[in-house]
PDB file of N, CA and C in Angstrom:
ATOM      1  N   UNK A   1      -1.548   6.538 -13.241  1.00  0.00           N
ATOM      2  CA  UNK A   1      -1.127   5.308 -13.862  1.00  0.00           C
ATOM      3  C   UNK A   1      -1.806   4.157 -13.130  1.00  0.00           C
ATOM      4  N   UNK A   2      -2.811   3.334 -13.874  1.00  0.00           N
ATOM      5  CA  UNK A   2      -2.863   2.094 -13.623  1.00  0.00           C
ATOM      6  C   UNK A   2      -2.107   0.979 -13.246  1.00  0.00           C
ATOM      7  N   UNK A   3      -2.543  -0.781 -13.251  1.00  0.00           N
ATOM      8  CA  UNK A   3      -1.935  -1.263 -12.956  1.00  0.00           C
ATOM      9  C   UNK A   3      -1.350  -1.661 -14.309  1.00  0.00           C
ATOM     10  N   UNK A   4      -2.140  -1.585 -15.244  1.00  0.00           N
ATOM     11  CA  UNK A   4      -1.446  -2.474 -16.540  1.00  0.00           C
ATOM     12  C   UNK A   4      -0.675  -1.404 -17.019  1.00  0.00           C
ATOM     13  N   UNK A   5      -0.949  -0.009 -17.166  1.00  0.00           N
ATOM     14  CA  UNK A   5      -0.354   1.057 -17.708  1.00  0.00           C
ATOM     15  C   UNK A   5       1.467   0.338 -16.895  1.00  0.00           C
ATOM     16  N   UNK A   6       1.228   0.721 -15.795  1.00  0.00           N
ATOM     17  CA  UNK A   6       2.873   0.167 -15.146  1.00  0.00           C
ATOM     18  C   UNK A   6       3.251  -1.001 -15.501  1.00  0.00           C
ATOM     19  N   UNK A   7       2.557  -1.830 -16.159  1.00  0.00           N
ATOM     20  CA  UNK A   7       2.912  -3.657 -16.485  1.00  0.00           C
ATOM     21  C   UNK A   7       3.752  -3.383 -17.820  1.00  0.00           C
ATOM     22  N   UNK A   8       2.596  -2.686 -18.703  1.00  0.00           N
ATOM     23  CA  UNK A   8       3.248  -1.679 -20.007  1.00  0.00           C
ATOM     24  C   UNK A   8       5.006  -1.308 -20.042  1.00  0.00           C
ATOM     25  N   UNK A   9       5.203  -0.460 -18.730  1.00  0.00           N
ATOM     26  CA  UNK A   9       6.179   0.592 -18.843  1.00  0.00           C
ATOM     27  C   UNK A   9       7.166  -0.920 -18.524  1.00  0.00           C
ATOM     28  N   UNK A  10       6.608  -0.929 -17.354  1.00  0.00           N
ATOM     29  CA  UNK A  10       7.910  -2.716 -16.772  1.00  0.00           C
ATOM     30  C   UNK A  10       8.070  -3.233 -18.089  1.00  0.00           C
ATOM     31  N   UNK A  11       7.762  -4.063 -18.828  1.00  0.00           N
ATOM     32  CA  UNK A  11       7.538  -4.207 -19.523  1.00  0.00           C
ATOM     33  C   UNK A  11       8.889  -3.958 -20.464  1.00  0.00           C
ATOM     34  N   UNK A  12       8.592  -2.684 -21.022  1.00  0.00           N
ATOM     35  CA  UNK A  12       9.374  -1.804 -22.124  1.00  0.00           C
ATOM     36  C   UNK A  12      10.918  -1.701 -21.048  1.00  0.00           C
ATOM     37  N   UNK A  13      10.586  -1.327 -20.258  1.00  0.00           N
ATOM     38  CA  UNK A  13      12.035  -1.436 -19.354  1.00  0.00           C
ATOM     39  C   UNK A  13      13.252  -2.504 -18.875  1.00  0.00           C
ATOM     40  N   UNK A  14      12.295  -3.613 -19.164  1.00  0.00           N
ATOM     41  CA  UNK A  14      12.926  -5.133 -18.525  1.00  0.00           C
ATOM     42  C   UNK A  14      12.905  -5.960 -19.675  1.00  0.00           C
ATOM     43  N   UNK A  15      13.317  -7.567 -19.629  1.00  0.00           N
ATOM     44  CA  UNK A  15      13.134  -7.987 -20.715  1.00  0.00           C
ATOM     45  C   UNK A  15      12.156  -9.264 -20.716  1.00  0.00           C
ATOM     46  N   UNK A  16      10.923  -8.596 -19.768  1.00  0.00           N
ATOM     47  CA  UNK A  16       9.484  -9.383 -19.771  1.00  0.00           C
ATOM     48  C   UNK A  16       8.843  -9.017 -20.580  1.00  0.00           C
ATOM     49  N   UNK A  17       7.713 -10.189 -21.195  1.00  0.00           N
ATOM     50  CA  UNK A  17       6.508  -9.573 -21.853  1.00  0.00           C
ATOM     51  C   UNK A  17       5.625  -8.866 -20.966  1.00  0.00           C
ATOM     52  N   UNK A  18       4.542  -8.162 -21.687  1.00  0.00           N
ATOM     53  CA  UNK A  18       3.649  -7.565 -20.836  1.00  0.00           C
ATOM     54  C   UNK A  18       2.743  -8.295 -19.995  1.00  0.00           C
ATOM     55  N   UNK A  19       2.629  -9.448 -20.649  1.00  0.00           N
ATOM     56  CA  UNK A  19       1.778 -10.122 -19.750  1.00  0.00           C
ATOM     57  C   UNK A  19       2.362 -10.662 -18.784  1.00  0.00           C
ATOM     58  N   UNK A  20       4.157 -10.761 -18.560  1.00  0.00           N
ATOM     59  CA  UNK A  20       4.971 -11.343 -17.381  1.00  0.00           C
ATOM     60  C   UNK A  20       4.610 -10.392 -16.637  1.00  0.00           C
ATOM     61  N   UNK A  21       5.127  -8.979 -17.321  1.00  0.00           N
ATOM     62  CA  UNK A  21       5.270  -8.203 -15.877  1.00  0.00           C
ATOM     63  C   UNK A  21       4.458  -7.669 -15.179  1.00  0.00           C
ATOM     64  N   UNK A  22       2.957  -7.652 -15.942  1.00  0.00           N
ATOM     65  CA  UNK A  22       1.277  -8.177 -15.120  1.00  0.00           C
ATOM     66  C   UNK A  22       1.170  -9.025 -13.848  1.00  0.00           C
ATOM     67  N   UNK A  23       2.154 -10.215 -14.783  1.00  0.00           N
ATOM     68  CA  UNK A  23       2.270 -11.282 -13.391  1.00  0.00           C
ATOM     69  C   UNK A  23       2.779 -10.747 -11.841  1.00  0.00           C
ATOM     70  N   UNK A  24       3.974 -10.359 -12.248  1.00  0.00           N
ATOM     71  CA  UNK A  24       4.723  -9.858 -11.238  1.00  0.00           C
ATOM     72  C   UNK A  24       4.039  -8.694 -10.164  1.00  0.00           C
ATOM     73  N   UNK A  25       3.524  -7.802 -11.042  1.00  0.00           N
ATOM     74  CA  UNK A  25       2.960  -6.214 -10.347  1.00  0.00           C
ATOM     75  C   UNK A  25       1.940  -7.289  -9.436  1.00  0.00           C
ATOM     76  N   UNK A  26       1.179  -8.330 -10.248  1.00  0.00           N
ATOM     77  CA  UNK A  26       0.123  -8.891  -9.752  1.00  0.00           C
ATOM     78  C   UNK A  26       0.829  -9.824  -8.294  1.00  0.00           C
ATOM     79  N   UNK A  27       1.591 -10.351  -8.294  1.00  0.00           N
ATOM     80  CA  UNK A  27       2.374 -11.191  -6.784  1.00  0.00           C
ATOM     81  C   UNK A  27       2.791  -9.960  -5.940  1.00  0.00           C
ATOM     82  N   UNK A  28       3.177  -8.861  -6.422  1.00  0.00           N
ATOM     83  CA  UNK A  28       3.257  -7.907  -5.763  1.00  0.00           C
ATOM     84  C   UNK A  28       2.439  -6.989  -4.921  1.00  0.00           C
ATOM     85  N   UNK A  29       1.415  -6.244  -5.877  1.00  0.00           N
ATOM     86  CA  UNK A  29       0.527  -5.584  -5.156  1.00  0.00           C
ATOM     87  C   UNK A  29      -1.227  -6.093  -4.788  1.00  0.00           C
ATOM     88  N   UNK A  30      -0.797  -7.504  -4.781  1.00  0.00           N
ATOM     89  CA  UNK A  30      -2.482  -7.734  -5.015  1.00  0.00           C
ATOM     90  C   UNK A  30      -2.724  -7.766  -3.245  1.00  0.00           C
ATOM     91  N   UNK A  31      -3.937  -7.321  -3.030  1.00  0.00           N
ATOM     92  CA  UNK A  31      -4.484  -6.833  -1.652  1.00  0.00           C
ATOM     93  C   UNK A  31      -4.743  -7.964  -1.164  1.00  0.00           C
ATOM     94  N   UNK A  32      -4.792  -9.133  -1.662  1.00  0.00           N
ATOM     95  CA  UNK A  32      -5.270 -10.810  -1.144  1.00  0.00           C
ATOM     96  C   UNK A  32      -4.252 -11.478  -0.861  1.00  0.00           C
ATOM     97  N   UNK A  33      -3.374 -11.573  -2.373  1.00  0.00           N
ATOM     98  CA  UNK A  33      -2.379 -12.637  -2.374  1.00  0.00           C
ATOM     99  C   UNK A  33      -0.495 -12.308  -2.509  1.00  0.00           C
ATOM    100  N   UNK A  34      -0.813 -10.509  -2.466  1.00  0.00           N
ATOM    101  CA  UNK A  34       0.102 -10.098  -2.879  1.00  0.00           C
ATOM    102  C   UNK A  34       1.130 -10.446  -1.521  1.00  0.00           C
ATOM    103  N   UNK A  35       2.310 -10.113  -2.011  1.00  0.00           N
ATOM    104  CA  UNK A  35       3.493 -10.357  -0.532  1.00  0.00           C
ATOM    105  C   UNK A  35       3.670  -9.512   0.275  1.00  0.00           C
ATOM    106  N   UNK A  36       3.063  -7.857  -0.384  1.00  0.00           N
ATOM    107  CA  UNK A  36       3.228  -6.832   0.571  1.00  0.00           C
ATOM    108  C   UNK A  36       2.193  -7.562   1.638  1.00  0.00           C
ATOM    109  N   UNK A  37       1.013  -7.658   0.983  1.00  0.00           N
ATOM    110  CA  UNK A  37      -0.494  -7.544   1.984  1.00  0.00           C
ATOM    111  C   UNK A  37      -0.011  -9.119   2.828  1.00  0.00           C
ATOM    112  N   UNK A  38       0.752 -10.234   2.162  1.00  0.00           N
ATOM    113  CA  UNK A  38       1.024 -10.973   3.455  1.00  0.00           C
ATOM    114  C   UNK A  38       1.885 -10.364   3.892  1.00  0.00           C
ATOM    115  N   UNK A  39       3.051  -9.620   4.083  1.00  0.00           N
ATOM    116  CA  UNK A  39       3.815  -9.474   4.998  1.00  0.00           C
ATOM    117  C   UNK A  39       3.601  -8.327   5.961  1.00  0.00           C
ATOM    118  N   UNK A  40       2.674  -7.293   5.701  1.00  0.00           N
ATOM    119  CA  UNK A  40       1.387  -6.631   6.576  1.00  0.00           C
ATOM    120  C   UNK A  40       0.750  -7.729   7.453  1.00  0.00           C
ATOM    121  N   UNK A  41       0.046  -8.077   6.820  1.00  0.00           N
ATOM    122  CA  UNK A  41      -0.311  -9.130   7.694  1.00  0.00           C
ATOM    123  C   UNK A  41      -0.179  -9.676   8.484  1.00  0.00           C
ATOM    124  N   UNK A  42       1.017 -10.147   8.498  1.00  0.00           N
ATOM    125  CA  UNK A  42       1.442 -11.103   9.785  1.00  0.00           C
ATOM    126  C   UNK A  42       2.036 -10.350  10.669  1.00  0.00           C
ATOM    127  N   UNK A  43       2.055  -8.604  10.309  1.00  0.00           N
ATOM    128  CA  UNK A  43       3.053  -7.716  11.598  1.00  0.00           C
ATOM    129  C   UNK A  43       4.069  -7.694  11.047  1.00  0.00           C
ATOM    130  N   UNK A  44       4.232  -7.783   9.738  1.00  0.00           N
ATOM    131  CA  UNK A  44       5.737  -7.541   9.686  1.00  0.00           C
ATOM    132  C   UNK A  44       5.998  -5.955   8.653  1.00  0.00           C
ATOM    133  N   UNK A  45       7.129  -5.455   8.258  1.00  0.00           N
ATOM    134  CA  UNK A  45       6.850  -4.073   7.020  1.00  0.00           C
ATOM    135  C   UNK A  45       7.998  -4.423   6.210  1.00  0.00           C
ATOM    136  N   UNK A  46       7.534  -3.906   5.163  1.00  0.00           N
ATOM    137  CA  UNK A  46       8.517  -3.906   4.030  1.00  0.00           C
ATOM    138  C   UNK A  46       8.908  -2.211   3.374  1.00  0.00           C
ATOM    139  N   UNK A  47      10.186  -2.800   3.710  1.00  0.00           N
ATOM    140  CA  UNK A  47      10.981  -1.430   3.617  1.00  0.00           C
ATOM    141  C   UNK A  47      12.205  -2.138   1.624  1.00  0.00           C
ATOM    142  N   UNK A  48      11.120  -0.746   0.977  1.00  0.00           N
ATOM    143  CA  UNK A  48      12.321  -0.991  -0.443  1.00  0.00           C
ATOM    144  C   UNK A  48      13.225   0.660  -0.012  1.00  0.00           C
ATOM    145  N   UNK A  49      14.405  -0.001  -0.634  1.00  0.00           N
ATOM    146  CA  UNK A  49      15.791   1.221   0.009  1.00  0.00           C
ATOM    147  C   UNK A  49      15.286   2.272  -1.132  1.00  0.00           C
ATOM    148  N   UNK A  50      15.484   3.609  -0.866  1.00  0.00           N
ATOM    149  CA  UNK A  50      15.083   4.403  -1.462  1.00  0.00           C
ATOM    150  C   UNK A  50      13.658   5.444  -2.108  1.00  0.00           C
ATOM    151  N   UNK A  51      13.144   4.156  -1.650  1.00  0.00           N
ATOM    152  CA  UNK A  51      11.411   4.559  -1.885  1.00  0.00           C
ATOM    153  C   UNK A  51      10.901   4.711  -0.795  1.00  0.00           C
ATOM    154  N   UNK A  52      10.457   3.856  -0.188  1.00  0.00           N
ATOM    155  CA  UNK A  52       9.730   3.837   0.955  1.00  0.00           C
ATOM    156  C   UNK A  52       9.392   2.549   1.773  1.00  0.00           C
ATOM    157  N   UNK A  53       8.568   2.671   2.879  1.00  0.00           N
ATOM    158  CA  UNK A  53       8.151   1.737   3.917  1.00  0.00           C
ATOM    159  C   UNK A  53       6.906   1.028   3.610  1.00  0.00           C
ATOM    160  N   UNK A  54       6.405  -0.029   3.618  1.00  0.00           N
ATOM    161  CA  UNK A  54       5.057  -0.296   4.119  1.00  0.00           C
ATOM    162  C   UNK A  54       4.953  -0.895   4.956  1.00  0.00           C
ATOM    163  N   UNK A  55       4.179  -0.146   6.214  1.00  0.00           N
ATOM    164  CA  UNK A  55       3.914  -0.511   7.730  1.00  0.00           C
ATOM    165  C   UNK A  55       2.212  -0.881   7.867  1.00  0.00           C
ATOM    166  N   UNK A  56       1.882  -1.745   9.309  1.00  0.00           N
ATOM    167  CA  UNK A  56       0.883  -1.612  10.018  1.00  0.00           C
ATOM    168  C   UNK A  56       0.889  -0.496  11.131  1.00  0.00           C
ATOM    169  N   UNK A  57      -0.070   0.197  11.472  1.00  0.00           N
ATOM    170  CA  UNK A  57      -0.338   1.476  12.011  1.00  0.00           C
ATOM    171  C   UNK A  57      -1.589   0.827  12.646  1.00  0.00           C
ATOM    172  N   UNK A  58      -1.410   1.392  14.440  1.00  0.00           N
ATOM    173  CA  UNK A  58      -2.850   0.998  15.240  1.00  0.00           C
ATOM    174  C   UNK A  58      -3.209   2.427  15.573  1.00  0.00           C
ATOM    175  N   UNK A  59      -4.629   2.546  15.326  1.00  0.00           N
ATOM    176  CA  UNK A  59      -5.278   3.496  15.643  1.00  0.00           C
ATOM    177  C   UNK A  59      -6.158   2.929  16.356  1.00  0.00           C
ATOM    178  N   UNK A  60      -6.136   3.514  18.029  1.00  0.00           N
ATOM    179  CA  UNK A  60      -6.594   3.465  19.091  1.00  0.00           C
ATOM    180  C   UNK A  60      -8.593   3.606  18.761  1.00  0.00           C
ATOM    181  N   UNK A  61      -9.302   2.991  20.273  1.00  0.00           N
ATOM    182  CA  UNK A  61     -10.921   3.206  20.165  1.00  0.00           C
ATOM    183  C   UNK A  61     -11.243   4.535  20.145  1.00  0.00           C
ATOM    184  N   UNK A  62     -12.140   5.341  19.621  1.00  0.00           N
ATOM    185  CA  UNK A  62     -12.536   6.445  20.167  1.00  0.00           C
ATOM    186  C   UNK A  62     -14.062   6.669  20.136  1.00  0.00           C
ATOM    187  N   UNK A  63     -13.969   8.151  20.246  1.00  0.00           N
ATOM    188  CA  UNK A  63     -15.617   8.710  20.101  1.00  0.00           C
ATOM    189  C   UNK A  63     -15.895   9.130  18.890  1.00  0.00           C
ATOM    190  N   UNK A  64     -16.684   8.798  18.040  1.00  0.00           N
ATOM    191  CA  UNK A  64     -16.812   9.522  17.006  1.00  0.00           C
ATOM    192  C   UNK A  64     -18.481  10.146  16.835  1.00  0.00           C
ATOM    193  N   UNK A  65     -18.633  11.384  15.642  1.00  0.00           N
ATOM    194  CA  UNK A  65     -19.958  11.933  15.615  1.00  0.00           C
ATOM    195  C   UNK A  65     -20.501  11.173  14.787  1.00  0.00           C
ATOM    196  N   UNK A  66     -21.670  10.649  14.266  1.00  0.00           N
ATOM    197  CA  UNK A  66     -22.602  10.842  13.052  1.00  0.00           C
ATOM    198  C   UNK A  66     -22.683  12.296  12.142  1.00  0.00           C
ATOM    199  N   UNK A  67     -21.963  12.300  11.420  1.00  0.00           N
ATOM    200  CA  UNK A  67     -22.418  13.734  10.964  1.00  0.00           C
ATOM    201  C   UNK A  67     -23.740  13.952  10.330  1.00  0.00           C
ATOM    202  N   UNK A  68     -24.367  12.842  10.035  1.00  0.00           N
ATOM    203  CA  UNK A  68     -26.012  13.312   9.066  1.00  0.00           C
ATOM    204  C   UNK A  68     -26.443  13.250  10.691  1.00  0.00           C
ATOM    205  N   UNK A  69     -26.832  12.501  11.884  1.00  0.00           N
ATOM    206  CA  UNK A  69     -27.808  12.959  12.684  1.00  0.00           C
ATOM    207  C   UNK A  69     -26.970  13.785  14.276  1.00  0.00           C
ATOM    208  N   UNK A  70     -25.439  13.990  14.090  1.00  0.00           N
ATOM    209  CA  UNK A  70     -25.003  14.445  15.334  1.00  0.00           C
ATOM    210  C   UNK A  70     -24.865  13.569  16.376  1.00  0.00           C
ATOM    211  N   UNK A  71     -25.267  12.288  16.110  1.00  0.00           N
ATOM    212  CA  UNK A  71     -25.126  11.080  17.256  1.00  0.00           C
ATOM    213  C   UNK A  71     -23.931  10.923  17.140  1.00  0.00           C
ATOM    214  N   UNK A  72     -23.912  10.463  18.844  1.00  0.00           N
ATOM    215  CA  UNK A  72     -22.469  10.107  19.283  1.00  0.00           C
ATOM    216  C   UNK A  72     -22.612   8.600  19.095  1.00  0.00           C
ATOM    217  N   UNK A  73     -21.379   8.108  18.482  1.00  0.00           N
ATOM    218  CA  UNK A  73     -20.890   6.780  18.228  1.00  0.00           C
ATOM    219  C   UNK A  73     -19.641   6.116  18.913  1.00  0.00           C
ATOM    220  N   UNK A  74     -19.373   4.715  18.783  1.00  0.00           N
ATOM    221  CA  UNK A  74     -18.408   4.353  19.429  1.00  0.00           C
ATOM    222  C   UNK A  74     -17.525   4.028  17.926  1.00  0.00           C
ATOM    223  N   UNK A  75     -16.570   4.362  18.058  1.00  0.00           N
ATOM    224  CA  UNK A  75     -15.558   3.894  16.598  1.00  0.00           C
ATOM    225  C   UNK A  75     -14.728   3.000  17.545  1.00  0.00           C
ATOM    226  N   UNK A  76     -14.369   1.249  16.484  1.00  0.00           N
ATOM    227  CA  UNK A  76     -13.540   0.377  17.120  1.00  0.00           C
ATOM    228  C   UNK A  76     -11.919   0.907  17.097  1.00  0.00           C
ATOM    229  N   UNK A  77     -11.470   0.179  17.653  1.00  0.00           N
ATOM    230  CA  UNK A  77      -9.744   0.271  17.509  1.00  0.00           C
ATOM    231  C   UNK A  77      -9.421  -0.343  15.966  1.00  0.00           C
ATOM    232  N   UNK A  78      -8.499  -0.339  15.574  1.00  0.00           N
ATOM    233  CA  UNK A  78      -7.772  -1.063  14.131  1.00  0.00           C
ATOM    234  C   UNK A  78      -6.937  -1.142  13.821  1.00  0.00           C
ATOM    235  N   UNK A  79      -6.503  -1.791  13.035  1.00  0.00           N
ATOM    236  CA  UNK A  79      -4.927  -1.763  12.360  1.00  0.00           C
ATOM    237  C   UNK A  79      -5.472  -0.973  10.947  1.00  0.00           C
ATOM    238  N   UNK A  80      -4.415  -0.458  10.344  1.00  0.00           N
ATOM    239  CA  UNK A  80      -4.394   0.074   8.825  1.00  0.00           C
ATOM    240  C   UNK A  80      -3.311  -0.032   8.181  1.00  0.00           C
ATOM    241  N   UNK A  81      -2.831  -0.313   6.878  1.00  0.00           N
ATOM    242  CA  UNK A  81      -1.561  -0.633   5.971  1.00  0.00           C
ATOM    243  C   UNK A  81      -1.327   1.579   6.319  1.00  0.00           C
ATOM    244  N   UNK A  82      -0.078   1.220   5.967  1.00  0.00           N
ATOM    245  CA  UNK A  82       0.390   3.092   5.834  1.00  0.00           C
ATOM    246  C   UNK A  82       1.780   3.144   5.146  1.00  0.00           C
ATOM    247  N   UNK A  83       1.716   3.835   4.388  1.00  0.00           N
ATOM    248  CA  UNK A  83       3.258   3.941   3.798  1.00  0.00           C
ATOM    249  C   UNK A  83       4.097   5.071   4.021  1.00  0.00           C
ATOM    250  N   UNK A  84       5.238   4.883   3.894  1.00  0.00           N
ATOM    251  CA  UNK A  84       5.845   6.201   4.301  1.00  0.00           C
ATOM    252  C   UNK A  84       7.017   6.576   3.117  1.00  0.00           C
ATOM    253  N   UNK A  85       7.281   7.862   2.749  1.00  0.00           N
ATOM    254  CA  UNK A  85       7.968   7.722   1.168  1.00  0.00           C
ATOM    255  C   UNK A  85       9.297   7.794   2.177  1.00  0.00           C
ATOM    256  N   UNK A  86      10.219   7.113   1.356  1.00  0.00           N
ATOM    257  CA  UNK A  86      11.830   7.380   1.717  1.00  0.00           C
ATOM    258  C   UNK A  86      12.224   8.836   0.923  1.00  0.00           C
ATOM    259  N   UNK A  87      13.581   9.291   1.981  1.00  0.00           N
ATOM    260  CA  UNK A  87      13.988  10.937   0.965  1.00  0.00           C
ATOM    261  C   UNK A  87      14.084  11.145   0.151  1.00  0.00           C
ATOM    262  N   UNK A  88      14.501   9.929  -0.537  1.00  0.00           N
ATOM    263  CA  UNK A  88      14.904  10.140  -2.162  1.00  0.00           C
ATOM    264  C   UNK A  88      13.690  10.351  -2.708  1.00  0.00           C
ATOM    265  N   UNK A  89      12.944   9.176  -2.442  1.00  0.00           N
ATOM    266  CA  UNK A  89      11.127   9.960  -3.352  1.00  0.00           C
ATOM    267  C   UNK A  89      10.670  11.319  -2.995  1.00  0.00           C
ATOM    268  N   UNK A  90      10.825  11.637  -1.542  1.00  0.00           N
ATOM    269  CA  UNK A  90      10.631  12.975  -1.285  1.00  0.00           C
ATOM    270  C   UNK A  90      11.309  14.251  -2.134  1.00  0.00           C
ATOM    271  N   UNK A  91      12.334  13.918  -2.485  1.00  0.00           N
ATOM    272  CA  UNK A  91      13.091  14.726  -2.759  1.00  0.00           C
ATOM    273  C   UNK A  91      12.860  15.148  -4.051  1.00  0.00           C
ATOM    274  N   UNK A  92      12.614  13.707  -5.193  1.00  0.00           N
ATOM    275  CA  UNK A  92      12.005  13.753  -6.215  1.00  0.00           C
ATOM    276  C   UNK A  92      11.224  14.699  -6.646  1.00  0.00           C
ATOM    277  N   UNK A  93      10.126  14.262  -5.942  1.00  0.00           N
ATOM    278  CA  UNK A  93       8.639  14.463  -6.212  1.00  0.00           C
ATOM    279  C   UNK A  93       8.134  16.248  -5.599  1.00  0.00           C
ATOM    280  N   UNK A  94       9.295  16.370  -4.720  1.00  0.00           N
ATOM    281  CA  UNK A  94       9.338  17.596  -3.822  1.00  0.00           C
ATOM    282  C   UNK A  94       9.834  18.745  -4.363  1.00  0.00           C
TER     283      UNK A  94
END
C-alpha cells in the first residue's frame, strides 16, 4: 500500500475527503516536514499505544570492507530513525 492508496482507505473510514486525508498522512509521514521526522529529530520518539515506537538509534564508528575491491574502509558513526512494532501489531501480523 502506497501513500494515496492509505489516503483512499482514511478516507472511506473517516469523514475526510481524499484529498484531506492526503493532507494529514502528508503532516504525518513526510521525511522533511512531517512531525514524526521533526520529533526524530530533535532526540525525541514517538510512541502510538498499540502499534509501535519511532526511535533514534546510534550506531557506533567501525571498520568496514569494500566488497568490489576488498579494501578496508573507515565507516562514520550515525544516528538512524528505527521502529519498533508494539504486541498488539506483533500479534496481529504474527
Amino acid at each position: 500500500m502506497n501513500k494515496s492508496e492509505m489516503a483512499k482507505k482514511l478516507a472511506q473510514r473517516s469523514d475526510l475527503t481524499q484529498a484531506q486525508s492526503a493532507e494529514v498522512l502528508e503532516n504525518i509521514f513526510n521525511p522533511v516536514t512531517g512531525i514524526i521526522a521533526d520529533e526524530l529529530d530533535g532526540g525525541g520518539r514517538v510512541a502510538i499505544g498499540g502499534f509501535g515506537s519511532f526511535e533514534v538509534r546510534h550506531r557506533g564508528a567501525r571498520t568496514g570492507r569494500n566488497p568490489r575491491t576488498g579494501e578496508t574502509i573507515s565507516v562514520p558513526a550515525r544516528n538512524y530513525p528505527a521502529f519498533k512494532p508494539a504486541s498488539g501489531l506483533k500479534d496481529r501480523v504474527g
